[in-house]
N, C-alpha and C. Protein backbone atom coordinates (compact mmCIF):
# COMPACT_ATOMS: atom_id res chain seq x y z
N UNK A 1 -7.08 -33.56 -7.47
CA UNK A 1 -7.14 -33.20 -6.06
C UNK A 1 -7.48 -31.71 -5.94
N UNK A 2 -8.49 -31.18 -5.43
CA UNK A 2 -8.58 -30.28 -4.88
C UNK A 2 -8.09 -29.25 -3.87
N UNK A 3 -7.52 -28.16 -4.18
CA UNK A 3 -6.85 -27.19 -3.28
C UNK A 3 -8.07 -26.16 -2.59
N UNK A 4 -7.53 -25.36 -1.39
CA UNK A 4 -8.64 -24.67 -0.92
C UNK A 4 -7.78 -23.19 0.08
N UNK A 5 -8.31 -22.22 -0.23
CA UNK A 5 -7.94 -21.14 0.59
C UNK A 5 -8.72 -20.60 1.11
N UNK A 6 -8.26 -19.46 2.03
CA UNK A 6 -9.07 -18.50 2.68
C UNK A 6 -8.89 -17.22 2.42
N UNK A 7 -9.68 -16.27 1.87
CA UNK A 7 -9.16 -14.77 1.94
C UNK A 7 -10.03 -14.11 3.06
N UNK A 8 -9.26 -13.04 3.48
CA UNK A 8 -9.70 -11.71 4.13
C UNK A 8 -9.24 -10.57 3.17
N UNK A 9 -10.22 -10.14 2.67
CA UNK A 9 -10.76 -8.67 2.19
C UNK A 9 -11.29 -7.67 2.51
N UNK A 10 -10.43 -6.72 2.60
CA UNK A 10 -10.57 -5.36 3.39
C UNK A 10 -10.29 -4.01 2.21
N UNK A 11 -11.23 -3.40 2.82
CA UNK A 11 -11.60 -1.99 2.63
C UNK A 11 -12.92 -1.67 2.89
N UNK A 12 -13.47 -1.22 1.80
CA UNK A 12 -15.37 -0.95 1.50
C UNK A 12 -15.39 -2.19 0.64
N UNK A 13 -15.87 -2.80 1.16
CA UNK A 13 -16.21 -4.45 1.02
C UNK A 13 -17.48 -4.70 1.43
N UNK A 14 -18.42 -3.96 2.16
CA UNK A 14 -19.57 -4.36 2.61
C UNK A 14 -20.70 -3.52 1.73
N UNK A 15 -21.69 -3.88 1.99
CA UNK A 15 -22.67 -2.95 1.02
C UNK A 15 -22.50 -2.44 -0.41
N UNK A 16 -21.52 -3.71 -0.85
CA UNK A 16 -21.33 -3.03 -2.07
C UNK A 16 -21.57 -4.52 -3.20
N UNK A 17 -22.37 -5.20 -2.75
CA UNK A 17 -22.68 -6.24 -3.12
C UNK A 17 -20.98 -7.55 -3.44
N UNK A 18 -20.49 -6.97 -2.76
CA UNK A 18 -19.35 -7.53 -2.61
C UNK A 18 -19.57 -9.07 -2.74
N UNK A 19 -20.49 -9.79 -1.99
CA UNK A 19 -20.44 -11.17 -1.45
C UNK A 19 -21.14 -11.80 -2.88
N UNK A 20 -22.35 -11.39 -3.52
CA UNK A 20 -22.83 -12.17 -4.14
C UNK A 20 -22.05 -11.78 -5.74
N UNK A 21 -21.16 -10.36 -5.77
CA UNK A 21 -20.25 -10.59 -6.28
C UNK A 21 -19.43 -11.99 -6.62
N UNK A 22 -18.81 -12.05 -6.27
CA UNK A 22 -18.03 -13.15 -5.54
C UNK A 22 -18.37 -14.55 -6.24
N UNK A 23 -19.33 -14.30 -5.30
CA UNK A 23 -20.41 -15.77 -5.42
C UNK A 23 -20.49 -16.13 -6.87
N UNK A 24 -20.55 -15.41 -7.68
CA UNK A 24 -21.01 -15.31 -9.10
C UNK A 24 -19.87 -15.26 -9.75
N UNK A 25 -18.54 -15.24 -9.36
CA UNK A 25 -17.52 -15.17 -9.70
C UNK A 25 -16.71 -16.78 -9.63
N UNK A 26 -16.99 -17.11 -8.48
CA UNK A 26 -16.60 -18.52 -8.01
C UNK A 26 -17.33 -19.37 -8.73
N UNK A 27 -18.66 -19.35 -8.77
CA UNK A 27 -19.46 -20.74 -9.77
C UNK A 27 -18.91 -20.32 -11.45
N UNK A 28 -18.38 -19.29 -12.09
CA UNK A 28 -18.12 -19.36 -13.40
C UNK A 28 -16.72 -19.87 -13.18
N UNK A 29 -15.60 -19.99 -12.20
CA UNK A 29 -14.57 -20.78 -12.10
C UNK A 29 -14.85 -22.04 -11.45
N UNK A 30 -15.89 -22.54 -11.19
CA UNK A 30 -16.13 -24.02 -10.47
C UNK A 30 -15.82 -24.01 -9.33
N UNK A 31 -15.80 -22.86 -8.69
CA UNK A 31 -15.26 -23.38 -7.23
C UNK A 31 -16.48 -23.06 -5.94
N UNK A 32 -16.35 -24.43 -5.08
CA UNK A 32 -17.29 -24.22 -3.85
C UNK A 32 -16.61 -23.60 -2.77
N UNK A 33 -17.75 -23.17 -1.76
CA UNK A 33 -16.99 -22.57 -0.59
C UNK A 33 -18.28 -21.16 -0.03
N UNK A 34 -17.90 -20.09 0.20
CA UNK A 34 -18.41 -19.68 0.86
C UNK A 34 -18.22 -17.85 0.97
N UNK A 35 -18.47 -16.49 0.98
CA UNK A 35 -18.53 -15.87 1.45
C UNK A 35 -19.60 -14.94 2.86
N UNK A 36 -18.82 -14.32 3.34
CA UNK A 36 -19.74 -13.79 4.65
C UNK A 36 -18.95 -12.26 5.12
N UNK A 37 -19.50 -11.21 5.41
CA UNK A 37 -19.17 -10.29 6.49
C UNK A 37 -18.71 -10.37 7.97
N UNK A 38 -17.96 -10.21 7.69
CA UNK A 38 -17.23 -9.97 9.58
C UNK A 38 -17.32 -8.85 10.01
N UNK A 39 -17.51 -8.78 11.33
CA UNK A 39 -17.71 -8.03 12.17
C UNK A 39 -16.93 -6.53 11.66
N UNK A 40 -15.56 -7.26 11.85
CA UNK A 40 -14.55 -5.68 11.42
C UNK A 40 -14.44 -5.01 10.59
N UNK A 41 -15.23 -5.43 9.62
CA UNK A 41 -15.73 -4.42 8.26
C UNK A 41 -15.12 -5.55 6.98
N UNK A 42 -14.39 -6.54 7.37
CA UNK A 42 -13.99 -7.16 6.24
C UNK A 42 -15.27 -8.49 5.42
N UNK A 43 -14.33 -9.18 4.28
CA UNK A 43 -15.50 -10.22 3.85
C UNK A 43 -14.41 -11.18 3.99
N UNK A 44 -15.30 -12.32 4.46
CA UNK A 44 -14.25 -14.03 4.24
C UNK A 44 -14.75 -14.41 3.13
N UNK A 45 -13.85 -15.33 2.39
CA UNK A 45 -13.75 -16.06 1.49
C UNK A 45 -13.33 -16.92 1.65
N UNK A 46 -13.83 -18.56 1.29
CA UNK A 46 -13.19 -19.45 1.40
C UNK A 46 -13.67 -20.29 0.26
N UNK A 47 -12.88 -20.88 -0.29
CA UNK A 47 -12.69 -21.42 -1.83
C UNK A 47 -12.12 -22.55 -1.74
N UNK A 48 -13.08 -23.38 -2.84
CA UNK A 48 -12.80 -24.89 -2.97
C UNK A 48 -12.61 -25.18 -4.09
N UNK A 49 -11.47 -25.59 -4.95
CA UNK A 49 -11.45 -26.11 -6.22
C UNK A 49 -10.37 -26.74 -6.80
N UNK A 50 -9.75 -26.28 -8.03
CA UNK A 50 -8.77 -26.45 -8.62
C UNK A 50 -7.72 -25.29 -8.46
N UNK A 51 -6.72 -25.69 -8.21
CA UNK A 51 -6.03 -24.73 -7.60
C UNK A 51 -5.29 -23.29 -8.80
N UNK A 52 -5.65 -23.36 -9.88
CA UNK A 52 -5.49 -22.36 -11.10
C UNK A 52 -7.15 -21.88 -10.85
N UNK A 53 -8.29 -21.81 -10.56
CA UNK A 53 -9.48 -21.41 -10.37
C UNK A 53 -8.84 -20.45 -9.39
N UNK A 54 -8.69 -20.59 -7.96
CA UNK A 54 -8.74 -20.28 -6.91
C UNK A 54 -7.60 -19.25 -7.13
N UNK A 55 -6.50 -19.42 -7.85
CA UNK A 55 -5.53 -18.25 -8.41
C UNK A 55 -6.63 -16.79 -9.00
N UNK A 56 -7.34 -17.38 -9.81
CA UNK A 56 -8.13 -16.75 -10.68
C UNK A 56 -9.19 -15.91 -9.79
N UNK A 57 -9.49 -16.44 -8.75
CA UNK A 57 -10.48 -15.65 -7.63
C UNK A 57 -9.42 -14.71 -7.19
N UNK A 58 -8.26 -15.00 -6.70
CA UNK A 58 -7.88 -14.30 -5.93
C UNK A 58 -7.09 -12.78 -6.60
N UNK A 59 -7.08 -13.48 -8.10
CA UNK A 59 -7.14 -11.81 -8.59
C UNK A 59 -8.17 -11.22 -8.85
N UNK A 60 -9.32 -11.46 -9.10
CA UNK A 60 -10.64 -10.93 -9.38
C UNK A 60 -11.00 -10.35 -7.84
N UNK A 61 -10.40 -11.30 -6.06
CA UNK A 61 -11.08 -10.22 -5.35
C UNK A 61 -9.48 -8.84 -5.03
N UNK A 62 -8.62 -8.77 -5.90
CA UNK A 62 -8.09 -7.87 -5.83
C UNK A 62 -8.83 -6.35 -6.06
N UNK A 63 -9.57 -6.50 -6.65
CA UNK A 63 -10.36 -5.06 -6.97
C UNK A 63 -12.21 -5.53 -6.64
N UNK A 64 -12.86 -7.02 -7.07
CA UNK A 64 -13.67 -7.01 -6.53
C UNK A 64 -14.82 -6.24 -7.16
N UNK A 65 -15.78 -6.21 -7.25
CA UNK A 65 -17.33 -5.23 -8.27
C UNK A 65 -16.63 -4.10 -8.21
N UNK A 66 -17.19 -3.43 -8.94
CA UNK A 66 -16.91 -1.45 -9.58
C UNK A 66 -17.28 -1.03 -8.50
N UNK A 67 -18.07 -1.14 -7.20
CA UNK A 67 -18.58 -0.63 -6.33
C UNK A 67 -17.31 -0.30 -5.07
N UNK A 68 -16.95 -1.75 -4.92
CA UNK A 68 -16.05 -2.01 -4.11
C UNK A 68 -14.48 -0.83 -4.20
N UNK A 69 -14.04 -1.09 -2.83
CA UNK A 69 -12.39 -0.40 -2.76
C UNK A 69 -12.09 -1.12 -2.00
N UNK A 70 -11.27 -2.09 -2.58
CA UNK A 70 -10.33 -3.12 -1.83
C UNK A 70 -9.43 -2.71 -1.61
N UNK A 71 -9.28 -2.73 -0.27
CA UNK A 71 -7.37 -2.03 0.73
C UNK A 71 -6.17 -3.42 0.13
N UNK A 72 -6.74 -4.09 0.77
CA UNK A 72 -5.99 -5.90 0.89
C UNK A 72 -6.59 -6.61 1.10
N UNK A 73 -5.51 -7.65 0.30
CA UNK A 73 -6.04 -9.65 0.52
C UNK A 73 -5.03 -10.18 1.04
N UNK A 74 -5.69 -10.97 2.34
CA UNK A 74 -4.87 -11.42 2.64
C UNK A 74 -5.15 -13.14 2.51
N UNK A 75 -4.16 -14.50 2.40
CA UNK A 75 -4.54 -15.42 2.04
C UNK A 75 -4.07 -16.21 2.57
N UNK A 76 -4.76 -17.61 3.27
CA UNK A 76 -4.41 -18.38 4.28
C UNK A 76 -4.75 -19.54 3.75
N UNK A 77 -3.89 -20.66 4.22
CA UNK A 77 -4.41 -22.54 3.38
C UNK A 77 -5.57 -22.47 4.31
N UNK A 78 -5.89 -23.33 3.85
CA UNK A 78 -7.31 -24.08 4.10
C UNK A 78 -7.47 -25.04 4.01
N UNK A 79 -8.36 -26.25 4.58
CA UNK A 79 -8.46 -27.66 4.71
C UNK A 79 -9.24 -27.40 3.39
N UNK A 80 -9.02 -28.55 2.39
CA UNK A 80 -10.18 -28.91 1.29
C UNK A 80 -11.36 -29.72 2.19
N UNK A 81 -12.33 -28.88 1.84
CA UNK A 81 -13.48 -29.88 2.37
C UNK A 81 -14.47 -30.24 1.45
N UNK A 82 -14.28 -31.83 1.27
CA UNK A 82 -15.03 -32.24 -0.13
C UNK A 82 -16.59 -32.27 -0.20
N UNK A 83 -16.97 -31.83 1.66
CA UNK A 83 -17.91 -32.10 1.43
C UNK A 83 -19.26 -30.62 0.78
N UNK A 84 -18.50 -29.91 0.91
CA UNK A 84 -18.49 -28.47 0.27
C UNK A 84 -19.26 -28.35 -0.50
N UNK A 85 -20.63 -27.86 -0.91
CA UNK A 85 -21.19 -27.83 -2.18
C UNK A 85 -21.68 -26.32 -2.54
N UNK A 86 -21.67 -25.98 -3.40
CA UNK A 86 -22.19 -24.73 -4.24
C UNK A 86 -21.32 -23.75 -3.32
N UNK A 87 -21.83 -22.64 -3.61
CA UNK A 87 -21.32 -21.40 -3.08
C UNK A 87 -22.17 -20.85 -2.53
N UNK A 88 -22.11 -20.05 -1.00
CA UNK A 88 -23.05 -19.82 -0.24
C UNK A 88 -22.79 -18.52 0.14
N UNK A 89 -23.61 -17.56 0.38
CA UNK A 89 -23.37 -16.15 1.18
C UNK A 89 -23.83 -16.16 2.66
N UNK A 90 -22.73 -15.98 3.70
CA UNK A 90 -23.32 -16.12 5.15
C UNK A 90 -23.55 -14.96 5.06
């Protein structure tokens, strides 16, 4: 069965290739889902997988590329949605 979360990541998170970061981070743990920029300077994350993967993201976006300065993560459940495929950058 598949587990699924949401992060919000804040600091200098934008322009710092943050998202396809990520992205590239999630397909070497198997997990689908999604990053994008928000308005307020943060990035969403939302992650689909095995729920020791999705552990594993969520320390990797603790610091996030060498570029990045992550303030905080914050982390919310999420519906698994099976129908979910690959990993996408909005």
């Amino acid at each position: 069965m598949n587990s699924a979360a949401r992060f919000l990541v804040g600091g200098h998170v934008q322009g710092v290739f943050f998202r396809a970061s990520t992205r590239e981070q999630a397909l070497r743990l198997g997990l689908r889902g999604h990053a994008r920029n928000l308005d307020d300077g943060r990035v969403e994350v939302v992650a689909v997988g095995e729920a020791q993967a999705i552990v594993a993201l969520a320390r990797w976006l603790e610091d996030g590329p060498p570029a990045a300065r992550v303030s905080g993560v914050e982390r919310f459940a999420h519906e698994a949605d099976e129908a979910v495929q690959g990993f996408d950058i909005l």
